[in-house]
C-alpha atoms as a PDB file:
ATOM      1  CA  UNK A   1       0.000   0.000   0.000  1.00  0.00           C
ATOM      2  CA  UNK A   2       1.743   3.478  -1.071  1.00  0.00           C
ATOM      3  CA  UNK A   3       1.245   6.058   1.058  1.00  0.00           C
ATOM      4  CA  UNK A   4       2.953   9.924   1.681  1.00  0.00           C
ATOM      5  CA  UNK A   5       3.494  11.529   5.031  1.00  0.00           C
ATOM      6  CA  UNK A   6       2.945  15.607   4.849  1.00  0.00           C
ATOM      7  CA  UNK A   7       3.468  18.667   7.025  1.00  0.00           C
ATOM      8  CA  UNK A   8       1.037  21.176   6.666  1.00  0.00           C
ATOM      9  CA  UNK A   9       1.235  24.926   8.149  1.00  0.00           C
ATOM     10  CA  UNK A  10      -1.520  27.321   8.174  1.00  0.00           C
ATOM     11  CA  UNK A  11      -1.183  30.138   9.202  1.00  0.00           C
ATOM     12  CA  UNK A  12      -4.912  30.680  10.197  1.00  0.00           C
ATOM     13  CA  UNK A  13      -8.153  28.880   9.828  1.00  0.00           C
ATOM     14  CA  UNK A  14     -11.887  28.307  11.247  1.00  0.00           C
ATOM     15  CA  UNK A  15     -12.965  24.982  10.542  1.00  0.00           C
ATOM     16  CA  UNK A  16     -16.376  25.874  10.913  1.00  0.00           C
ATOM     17  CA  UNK A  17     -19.130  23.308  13.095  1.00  0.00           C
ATOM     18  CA  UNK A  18     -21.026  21.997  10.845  1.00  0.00           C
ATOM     19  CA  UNK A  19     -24.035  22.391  13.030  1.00  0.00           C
ATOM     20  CA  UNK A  20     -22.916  26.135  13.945  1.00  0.00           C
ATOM     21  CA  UNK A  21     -25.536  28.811  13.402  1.00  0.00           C
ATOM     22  CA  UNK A  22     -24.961  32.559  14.505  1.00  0.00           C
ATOM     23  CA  UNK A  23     -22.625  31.603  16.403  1.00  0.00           C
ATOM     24  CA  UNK A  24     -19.322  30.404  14.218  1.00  0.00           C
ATOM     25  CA  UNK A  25     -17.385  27.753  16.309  1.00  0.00           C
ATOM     26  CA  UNK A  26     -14.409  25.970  15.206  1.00  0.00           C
ATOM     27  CA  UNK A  27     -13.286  22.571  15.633  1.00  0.00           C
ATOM     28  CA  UNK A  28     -10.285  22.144  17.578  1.00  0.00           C
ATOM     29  CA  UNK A  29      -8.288  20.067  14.197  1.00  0.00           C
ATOM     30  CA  UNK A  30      -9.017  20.186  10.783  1.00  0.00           C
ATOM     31  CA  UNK A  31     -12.063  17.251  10.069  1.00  0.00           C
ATOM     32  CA  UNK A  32     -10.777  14.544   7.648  1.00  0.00           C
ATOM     33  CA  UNK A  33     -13.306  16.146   5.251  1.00  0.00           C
ATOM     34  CA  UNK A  34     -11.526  19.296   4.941  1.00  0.00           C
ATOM     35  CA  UNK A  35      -8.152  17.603   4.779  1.00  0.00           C
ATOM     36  CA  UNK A  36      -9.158  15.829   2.295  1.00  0.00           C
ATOM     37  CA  UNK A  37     -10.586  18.414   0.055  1.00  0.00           C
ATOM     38  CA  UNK A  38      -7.210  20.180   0.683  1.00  0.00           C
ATOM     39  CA  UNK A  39      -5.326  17.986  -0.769  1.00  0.00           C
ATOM     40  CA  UNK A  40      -7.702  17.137  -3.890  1.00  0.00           C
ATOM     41  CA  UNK A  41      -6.916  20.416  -4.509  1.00  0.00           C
ATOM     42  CA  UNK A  42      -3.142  20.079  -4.455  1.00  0.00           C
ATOM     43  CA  UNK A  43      -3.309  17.826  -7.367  1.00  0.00           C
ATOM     44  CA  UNK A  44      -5.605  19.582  -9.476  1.00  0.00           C
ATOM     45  CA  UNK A  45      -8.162  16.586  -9.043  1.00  0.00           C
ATOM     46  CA  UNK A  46     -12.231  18.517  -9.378  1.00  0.00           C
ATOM     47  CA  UNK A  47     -14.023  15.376  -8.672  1.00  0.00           C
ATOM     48  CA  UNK A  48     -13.670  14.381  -4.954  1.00  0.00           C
ATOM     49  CA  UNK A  49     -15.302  10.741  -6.015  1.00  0.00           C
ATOM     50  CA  UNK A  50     -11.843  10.098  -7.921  1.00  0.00           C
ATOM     51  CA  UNK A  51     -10.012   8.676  -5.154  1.00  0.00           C
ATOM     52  CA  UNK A  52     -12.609   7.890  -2.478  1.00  0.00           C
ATOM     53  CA  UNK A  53     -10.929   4.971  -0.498  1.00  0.00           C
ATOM     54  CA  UNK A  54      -8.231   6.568   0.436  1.00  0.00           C
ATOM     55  CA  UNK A  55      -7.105   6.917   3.908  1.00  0.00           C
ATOM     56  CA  UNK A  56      -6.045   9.580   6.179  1.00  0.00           C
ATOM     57  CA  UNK A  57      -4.138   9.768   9.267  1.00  0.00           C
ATOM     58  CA  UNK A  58      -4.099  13.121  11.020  1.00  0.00           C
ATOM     59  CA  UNK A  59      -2.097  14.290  14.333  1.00  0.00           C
ATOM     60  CA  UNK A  60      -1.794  18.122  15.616  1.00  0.00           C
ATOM     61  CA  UNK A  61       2.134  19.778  16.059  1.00  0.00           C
ATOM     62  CA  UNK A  62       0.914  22.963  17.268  1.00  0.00           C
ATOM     63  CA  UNK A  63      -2.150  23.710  19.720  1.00  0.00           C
ATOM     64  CA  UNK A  64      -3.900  26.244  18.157  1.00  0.00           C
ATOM     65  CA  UNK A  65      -4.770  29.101  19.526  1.00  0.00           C
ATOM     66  CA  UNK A  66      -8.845  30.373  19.283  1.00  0.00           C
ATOM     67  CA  UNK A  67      -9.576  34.164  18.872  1.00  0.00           C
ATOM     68  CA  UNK A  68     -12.762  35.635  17.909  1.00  0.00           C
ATOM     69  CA  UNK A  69     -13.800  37.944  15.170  1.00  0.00           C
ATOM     70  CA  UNK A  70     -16.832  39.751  13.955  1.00  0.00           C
ATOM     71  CA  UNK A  71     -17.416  39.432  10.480  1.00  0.00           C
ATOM     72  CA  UNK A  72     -20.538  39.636   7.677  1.00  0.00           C
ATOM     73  CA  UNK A  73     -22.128  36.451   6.509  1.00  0.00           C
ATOM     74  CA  UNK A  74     -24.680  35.856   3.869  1.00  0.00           C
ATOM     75  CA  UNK A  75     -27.829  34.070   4.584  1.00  0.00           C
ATOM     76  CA  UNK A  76     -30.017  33.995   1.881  1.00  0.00           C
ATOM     77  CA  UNK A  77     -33.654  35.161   3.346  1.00  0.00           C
ATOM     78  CA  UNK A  78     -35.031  37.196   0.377  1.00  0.00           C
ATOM     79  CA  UNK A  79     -34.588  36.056  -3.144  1.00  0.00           C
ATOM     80  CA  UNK A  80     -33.628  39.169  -4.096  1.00  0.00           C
ATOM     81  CA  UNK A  81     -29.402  38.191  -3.343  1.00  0.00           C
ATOM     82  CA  UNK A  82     -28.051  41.890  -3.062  1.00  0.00           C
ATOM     83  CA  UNK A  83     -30.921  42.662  -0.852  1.00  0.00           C
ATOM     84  CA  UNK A  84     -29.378  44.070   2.565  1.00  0.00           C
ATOM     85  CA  UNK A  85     -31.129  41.472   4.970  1.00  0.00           C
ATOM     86  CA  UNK A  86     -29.142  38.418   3.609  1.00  0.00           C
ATOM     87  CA  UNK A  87     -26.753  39.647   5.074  1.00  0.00           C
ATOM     88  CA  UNK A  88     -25.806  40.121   8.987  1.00  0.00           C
ATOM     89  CA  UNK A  89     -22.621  40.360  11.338  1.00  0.00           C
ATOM     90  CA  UNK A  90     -22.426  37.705  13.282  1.00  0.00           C
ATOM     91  CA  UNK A  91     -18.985  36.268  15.672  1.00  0.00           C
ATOM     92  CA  UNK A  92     -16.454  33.721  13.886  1.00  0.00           C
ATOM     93  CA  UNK A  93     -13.922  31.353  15.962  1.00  0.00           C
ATOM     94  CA  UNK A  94     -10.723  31.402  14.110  1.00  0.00           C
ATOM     95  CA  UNK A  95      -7.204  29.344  14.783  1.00  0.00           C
ATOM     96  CA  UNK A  96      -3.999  30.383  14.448  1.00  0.00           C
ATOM     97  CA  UNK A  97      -0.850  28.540  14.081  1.00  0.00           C
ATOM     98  CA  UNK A  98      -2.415  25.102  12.624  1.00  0.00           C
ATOM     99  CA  UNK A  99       0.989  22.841  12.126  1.00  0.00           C
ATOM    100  CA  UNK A 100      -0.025  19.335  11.621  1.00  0.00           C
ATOM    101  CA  UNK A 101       1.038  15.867  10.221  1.00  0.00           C
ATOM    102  CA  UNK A 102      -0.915  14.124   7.528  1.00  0.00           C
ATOM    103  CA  UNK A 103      -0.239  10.287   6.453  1.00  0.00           C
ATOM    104  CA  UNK A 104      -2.354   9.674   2.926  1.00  0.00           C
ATOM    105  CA  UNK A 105      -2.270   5.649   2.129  1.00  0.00           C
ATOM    106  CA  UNK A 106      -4.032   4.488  -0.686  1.00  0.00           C
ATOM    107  CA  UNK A 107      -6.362   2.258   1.481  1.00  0.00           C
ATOM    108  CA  UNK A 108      -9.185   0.618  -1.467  1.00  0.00           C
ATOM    109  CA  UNK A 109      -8.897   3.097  -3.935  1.00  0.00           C
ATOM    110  CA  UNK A 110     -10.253   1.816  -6.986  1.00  0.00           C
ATOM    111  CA  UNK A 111      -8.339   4.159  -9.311  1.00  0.00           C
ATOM    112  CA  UNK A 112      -5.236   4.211 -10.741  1.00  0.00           C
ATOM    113  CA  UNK A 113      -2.938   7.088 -10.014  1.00  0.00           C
ATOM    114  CA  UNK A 114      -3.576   6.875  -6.147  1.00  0.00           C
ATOM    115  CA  UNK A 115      -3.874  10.341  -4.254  1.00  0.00           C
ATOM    116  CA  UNK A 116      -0.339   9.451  -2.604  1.00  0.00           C
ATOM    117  CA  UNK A 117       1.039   8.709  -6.259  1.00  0.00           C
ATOM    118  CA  UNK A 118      -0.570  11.724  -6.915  1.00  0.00           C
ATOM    119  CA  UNK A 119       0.879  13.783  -4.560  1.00  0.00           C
ATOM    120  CA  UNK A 120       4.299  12.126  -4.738  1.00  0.00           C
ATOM    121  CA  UNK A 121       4.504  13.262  -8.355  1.00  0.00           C
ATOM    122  CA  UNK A 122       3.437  17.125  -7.390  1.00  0.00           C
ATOM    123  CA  UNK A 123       6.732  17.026  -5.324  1.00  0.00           C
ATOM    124  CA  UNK A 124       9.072  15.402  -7.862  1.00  0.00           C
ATOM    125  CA  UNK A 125       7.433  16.749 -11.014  1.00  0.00           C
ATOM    126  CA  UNK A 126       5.202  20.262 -10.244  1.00  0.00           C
ATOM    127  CA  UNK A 127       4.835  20.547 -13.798  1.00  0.00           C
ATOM    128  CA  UNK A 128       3.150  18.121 -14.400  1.00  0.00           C
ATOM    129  CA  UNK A 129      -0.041  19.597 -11.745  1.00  0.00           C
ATOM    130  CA  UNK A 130      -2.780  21.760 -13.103  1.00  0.00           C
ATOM    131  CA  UNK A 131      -4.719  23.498 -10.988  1.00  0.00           C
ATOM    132  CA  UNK A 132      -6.010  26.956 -10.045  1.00  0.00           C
ATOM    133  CA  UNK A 133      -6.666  29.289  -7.394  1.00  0.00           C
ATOM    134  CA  UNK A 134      -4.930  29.324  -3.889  1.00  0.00           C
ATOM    135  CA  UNK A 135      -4.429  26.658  -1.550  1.00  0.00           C
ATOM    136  CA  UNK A 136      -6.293  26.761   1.024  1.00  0.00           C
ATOM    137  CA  UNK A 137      -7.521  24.642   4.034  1.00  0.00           C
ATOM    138  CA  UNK A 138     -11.591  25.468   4.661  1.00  0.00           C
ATOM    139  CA  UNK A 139     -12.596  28.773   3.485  1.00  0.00           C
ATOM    140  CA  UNK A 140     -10.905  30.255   0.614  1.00  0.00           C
ATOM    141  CA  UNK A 141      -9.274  32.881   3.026  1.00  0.00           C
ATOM    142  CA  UNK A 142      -7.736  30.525   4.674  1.00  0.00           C
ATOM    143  CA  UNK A 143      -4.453  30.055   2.653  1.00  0.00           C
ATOM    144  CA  UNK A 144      -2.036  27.046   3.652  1.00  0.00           C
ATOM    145  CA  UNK A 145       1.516  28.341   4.001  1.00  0.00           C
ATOM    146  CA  UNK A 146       3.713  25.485   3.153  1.00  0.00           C
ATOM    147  CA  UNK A 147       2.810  21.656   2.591  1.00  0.00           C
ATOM    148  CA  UNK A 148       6.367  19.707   3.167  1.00  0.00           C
ATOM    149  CA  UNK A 149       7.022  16.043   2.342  1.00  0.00           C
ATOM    150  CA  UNK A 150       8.481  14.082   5.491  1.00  0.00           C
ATOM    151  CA  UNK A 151      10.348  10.539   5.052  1.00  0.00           C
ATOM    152  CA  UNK A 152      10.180   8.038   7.959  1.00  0.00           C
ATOM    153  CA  UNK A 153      12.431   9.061  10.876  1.00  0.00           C
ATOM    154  CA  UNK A 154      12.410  12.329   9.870  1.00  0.00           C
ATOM    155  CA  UNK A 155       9.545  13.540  12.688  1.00  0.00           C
ATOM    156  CA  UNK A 156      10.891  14.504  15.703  1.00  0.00           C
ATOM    157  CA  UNK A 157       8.276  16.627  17.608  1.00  0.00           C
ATOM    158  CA  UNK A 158       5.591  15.289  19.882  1.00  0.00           C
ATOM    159  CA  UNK A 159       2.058  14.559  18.446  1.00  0.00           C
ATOM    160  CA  UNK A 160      -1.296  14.740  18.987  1.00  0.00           C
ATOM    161  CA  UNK A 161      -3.112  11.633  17.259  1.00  0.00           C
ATOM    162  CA  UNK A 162      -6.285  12.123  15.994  1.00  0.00           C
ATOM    163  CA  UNK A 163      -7.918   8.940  16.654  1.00  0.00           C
ATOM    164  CA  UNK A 164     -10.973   7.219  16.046  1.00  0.00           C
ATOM    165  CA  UNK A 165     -13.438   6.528  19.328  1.00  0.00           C
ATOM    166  CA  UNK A 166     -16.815   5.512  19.866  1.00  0.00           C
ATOM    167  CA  UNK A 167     -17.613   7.548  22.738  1.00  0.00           C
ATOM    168  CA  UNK A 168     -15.086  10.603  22.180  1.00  0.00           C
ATOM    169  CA  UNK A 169     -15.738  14.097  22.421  1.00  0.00           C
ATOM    170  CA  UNK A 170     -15.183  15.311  18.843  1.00  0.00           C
ATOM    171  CA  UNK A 171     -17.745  14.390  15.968  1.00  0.00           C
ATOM    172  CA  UNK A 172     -16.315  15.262  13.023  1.00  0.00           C
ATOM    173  CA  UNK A 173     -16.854  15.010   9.160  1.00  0.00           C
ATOM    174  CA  UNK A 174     -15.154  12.402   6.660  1.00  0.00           C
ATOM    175  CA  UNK A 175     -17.423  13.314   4.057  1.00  0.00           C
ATOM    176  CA  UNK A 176     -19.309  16.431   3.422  1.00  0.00           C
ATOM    177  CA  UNK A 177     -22.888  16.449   1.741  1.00  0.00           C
ATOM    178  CA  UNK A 178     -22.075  20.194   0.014  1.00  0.00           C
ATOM    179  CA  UNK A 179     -26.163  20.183  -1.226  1.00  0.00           C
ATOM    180  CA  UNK A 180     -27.797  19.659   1.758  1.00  0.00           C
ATOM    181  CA  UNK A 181     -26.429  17.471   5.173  1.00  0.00           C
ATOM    182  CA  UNK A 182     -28.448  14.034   4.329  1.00  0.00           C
ATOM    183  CA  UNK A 183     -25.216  12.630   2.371  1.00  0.00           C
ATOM    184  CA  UNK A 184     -22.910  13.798   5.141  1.00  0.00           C
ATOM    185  CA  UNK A 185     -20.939  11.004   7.222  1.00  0.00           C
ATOM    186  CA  UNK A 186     -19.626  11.459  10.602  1.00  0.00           C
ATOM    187  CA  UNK A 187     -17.153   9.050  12.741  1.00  0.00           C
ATOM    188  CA  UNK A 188     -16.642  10.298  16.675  1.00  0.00           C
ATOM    189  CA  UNK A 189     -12.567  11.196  17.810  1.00  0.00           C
ATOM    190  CA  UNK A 190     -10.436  11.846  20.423  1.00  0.00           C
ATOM    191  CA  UNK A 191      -7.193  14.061  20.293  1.00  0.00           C
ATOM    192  CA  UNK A 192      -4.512  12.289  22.542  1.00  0.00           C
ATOM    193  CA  UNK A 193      -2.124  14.266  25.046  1.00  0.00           C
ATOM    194  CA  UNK A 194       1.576  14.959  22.923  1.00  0.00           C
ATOM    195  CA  UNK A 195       3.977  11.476  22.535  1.00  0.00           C
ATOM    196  CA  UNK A 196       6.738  10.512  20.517  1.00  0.00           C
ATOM    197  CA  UNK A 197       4.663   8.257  18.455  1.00  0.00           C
ATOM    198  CA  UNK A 198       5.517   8.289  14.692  1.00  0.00           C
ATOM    199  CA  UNK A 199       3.664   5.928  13.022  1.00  0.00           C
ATOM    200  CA  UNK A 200      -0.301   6.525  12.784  1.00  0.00           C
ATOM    201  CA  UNK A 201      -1.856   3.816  15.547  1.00  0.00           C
ATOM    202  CA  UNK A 202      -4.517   1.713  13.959  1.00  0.00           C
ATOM    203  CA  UNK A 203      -7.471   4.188  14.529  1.00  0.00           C
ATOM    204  CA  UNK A 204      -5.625   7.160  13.567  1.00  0.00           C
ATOM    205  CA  UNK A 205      -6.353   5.926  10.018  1.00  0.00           C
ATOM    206  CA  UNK A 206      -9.853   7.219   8.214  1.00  0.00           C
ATOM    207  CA  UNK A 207     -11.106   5.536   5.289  1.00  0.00           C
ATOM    208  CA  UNK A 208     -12.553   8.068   2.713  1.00  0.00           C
ATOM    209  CA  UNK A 209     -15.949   7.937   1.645  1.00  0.00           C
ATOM    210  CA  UNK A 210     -19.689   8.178   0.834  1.00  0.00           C
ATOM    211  CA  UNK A 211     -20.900   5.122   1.759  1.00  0.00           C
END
């Protein structure tokens, strides 16, 4: 199974609840969702179905720090769009200094490149990529600063492990329903205290997809 290990830095972020209403919160980590769509983006790749089976492995550097921010969001209410009530000030968590590790592993994917191929090649060959717009991890604001390819052994800061738990505190998104929420799948996570652990434990990993 081929897989890539990543470093990701963002500068700053909101990784907005999915069941957040005036109120914007943030979750704590990026959802495997977002990740995901990140990195479809890296290579160019449109159609997030292309390499569903994939799987992710996630664990925090940095503990982000939350601030809070008023800013305008658009809620459509009258059909007319430029008409002043769709739109409302309303307060928006926000994280800064999001470092984090990301193992991709080509898991069941039925297609042929894999995402880690995929992203291997964007290293070796960026040439070869064709895509457009910024980078970004959530909202289009939210630029990434610098995605860097780590080898084994090369990791040598604590981690927090995103892991998978049936009773933990964090419900977050593996796949996003972007008409409506009906198609959108959840698994439940912990975030474990800082260790010198290297290699993603067994539910670390996320399988991505639909079903």
């Amino acid at each position: 199974m081929q897989s890539i290990t990543l470093k990701v830095e963002v500068p700053i972020a909101c990784f907005r609840q999915s069941r957040a209403r005036e109120y914007a919160e943030t979750y704590p980590v990026p959802p495997p969702a977002t990740v995901y769509g990140m990195l479809l983006s890296m290579v160019g790749e449109i159609d997030r179905y292309q390499h569903c089976g994939c799987e992710l492995a996630i664990a925090l550097i940095s503990e982000p720090q939350i601030s809070r921010v008023i800013r305008t969001f658009r809620r459509v209410k009258k059909q007319d769009i430029h008409d002043p009530t769709n739109a409302r000030p309303d307060y928006q968590e926000l994280l800064t200094d999001i470092r984090f590790m990301v193992w991709v592993a080509t898991g069941n994917e039925p297609n042929k490149p894999s995402l880690a191929n995929r992203l291997d090649q964007a290293f070796i060959n960026p040439a070869t990529v064709n895509r457009f717009g910024g980078l970004c991890l959530g909202e289009s604001r939210d630029l990434v600063n610098v995605i860097t390819p780590v080898k084994s052994g090369e990791v040598a800061e604590p981690l927090r492990w995103l892991v998978q738990n049936e009773d933990g505190l964090l419900t977050l998104p593996y796949w996003v329903d972007h008409v409506g929420s009906k198609g959108t799948r959840w698994r439940r996570y912990d975030i474990l205290e800082p260790a010198n652990i290297y290699q993603p434990p067994d539910m670390a990993w996320t399988a991505i997809n639909f079903d």
